[in-house]
C-alpha atoms as a PDB file:
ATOM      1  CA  UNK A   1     118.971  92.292 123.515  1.00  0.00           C
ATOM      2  CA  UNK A   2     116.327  93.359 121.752  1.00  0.00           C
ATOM      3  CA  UNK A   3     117.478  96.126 120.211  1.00  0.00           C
ATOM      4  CA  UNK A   4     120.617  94.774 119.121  1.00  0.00           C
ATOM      5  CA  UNK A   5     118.997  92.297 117.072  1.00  0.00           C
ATOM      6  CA  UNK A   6     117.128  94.712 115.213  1.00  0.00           C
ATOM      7  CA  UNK A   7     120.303  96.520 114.435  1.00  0.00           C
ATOM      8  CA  UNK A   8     121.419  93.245 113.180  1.00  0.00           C
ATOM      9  CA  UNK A   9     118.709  92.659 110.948  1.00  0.00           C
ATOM     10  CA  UNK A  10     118.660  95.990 109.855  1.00  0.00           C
ATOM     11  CA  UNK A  11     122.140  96.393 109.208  1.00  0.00           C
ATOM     12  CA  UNK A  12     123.575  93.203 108.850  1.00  0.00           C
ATOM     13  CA  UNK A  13     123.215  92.393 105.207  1.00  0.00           C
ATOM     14  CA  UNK A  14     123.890  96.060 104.264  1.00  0.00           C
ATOM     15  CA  UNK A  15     126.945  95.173 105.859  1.00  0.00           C
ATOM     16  CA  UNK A  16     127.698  92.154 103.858  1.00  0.00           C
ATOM     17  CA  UNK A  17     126.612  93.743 100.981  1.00  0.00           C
ATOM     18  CA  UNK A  18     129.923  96.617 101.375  1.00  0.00           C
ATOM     19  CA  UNK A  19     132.253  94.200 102.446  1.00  0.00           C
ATOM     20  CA  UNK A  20     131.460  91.626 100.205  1.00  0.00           C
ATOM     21  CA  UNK A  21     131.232  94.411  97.036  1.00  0.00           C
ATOM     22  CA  UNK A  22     134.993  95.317  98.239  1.00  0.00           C
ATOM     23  CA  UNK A  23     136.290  91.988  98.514  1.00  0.00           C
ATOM     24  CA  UNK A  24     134.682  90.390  94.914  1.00  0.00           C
ATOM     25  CA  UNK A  25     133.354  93.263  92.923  1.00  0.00           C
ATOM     26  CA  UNK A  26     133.863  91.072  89.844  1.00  0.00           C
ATOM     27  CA  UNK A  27     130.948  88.766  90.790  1.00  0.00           C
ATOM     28  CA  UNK A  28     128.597  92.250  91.893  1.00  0.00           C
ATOM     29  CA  UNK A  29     129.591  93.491  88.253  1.00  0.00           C
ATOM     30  CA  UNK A  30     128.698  90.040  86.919  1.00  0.00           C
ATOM     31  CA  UNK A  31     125.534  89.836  88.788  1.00  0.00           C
ATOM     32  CA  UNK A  32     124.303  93.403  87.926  1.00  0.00           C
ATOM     33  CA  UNK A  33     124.954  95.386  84.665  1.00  0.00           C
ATOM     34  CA  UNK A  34     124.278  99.136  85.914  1.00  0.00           C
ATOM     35  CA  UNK A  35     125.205 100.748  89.417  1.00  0.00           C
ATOM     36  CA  UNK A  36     121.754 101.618  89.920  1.00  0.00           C
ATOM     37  CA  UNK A  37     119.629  98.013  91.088  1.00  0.00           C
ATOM     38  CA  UNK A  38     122.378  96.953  93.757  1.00  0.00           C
ATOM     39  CA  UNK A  39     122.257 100.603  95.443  1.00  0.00           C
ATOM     40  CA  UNK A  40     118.230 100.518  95.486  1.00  0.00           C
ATOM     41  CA  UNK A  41     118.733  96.555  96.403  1.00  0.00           C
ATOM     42  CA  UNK A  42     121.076  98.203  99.419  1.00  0.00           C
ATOM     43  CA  UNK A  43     118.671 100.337 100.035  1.00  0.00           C
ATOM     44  CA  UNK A  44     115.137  98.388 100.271  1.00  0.00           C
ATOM     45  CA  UNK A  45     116.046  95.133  99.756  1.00  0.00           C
ATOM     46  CA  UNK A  46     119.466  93.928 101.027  1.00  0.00           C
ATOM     47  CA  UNK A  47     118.467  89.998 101.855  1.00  0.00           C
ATOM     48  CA  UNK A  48     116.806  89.813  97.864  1.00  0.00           C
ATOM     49  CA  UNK A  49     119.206  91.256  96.818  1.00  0.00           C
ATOM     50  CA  UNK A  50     122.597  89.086  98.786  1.00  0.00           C
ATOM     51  CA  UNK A  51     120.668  86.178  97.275  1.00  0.00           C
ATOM     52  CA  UNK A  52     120.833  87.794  93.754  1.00  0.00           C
ATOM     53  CA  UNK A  53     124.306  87.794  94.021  1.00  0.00           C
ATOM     54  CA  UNK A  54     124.513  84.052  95.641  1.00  0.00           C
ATOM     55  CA  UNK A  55     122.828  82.162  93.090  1.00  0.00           C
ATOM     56  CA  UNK A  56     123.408  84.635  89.956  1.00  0.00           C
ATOM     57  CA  UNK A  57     126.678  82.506  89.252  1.00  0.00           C
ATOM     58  CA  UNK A  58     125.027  80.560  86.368  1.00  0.00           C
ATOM     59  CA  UNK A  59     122.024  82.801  85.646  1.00  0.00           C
ATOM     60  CA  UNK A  60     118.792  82.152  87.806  1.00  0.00           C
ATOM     61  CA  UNK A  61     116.622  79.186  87.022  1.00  0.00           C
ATOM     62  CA  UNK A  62     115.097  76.410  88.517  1.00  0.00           C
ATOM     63  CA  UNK A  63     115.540  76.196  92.590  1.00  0.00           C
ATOM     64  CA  UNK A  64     117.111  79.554  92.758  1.00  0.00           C
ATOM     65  CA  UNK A  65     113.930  81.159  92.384  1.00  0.00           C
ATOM     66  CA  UNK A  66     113.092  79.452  96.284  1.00  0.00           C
ATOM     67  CA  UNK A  67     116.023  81.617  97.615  1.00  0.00           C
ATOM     68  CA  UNK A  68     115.169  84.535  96.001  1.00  0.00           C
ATOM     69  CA  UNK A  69     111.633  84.342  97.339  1.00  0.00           C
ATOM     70  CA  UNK A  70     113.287  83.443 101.103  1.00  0.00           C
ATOM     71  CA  UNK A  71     115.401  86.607 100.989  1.00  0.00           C
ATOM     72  CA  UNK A  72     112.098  88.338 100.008  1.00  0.00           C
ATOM     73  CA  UNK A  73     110.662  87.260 102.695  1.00  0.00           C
ATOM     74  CA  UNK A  74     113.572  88.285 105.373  1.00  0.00           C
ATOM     75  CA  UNK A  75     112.981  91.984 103.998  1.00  0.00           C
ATOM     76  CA  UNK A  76     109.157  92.016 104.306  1.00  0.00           C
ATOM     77  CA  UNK A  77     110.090  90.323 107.756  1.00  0.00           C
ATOM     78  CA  UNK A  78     113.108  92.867 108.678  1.00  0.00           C
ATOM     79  CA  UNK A  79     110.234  95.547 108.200  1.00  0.00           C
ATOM     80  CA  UNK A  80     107.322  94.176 109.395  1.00  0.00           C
ATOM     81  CA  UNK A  81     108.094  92.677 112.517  1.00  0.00           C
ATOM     82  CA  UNK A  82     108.776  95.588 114.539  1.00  0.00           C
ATOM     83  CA  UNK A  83     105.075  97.171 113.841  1.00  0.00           C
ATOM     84  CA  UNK A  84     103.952  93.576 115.006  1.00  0.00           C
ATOM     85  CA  UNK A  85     106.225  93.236 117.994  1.00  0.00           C
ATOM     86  CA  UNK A  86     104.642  97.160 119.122  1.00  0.00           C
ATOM     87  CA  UNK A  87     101.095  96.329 118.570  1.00  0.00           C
ATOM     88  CA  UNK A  88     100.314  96.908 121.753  1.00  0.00           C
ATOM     89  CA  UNK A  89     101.783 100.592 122.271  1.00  0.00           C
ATOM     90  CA  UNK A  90      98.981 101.903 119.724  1.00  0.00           C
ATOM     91  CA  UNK A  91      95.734 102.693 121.465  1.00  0.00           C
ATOM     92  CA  UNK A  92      92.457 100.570 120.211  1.00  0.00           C
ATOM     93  CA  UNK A  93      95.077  98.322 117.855  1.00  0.00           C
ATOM     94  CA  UNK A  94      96.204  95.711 120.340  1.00  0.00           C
ATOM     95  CA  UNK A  95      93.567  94.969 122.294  1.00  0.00           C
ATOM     96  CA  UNK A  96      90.941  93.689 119.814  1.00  0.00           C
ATOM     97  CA  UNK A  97      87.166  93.417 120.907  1.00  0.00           C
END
């Protein structure tokens, strides 16, 4: 179970982010001017960058900044909680004095 939600929240909004570029690449070209920040957004920073796209519609101001920083904070989570979850398998890092 385990394991298949970290394949989730690895590749889940890479996912979203292909399908949902095929299905409406009018609002991706909207969103972003050059093919170059959505690739390294697919790359690093999928959840940021899904919630680029979501509240881009009327330019970003206001409350949208709060979802940006909450998709931030799914892709420092998406990459930090595995080294957190295997704290123990590291000798002398787990088991504090």
């Amino acid at each position: 179970m385990c394991c298949l939600f970290t394949t989730l929240v690895l590749f889940g909004p890479r996912l979203g982010i292909l399908v949902w570029w095929l299905i409406q690449p009018a609002r991706w070209n909207l969103a972003f001017e050059t093919f170059i920040w959505p690739f390294l957004g697919f790359l690093f920073l999928p959840w940021t960058t899904l919630m680029y796209v979501i509240v881009f519609t009327g330019g970003v101001n206001g409350f949208d900044w709060v979802w940006l920083g909450l998709g931030l904070l799914a892709d420092i989570a998406s990459y930090s909680g595995g080294a957190y979850g295997n704290r123990n398998r590291i000798p002398g890092y787990g088991n504090a004095p």
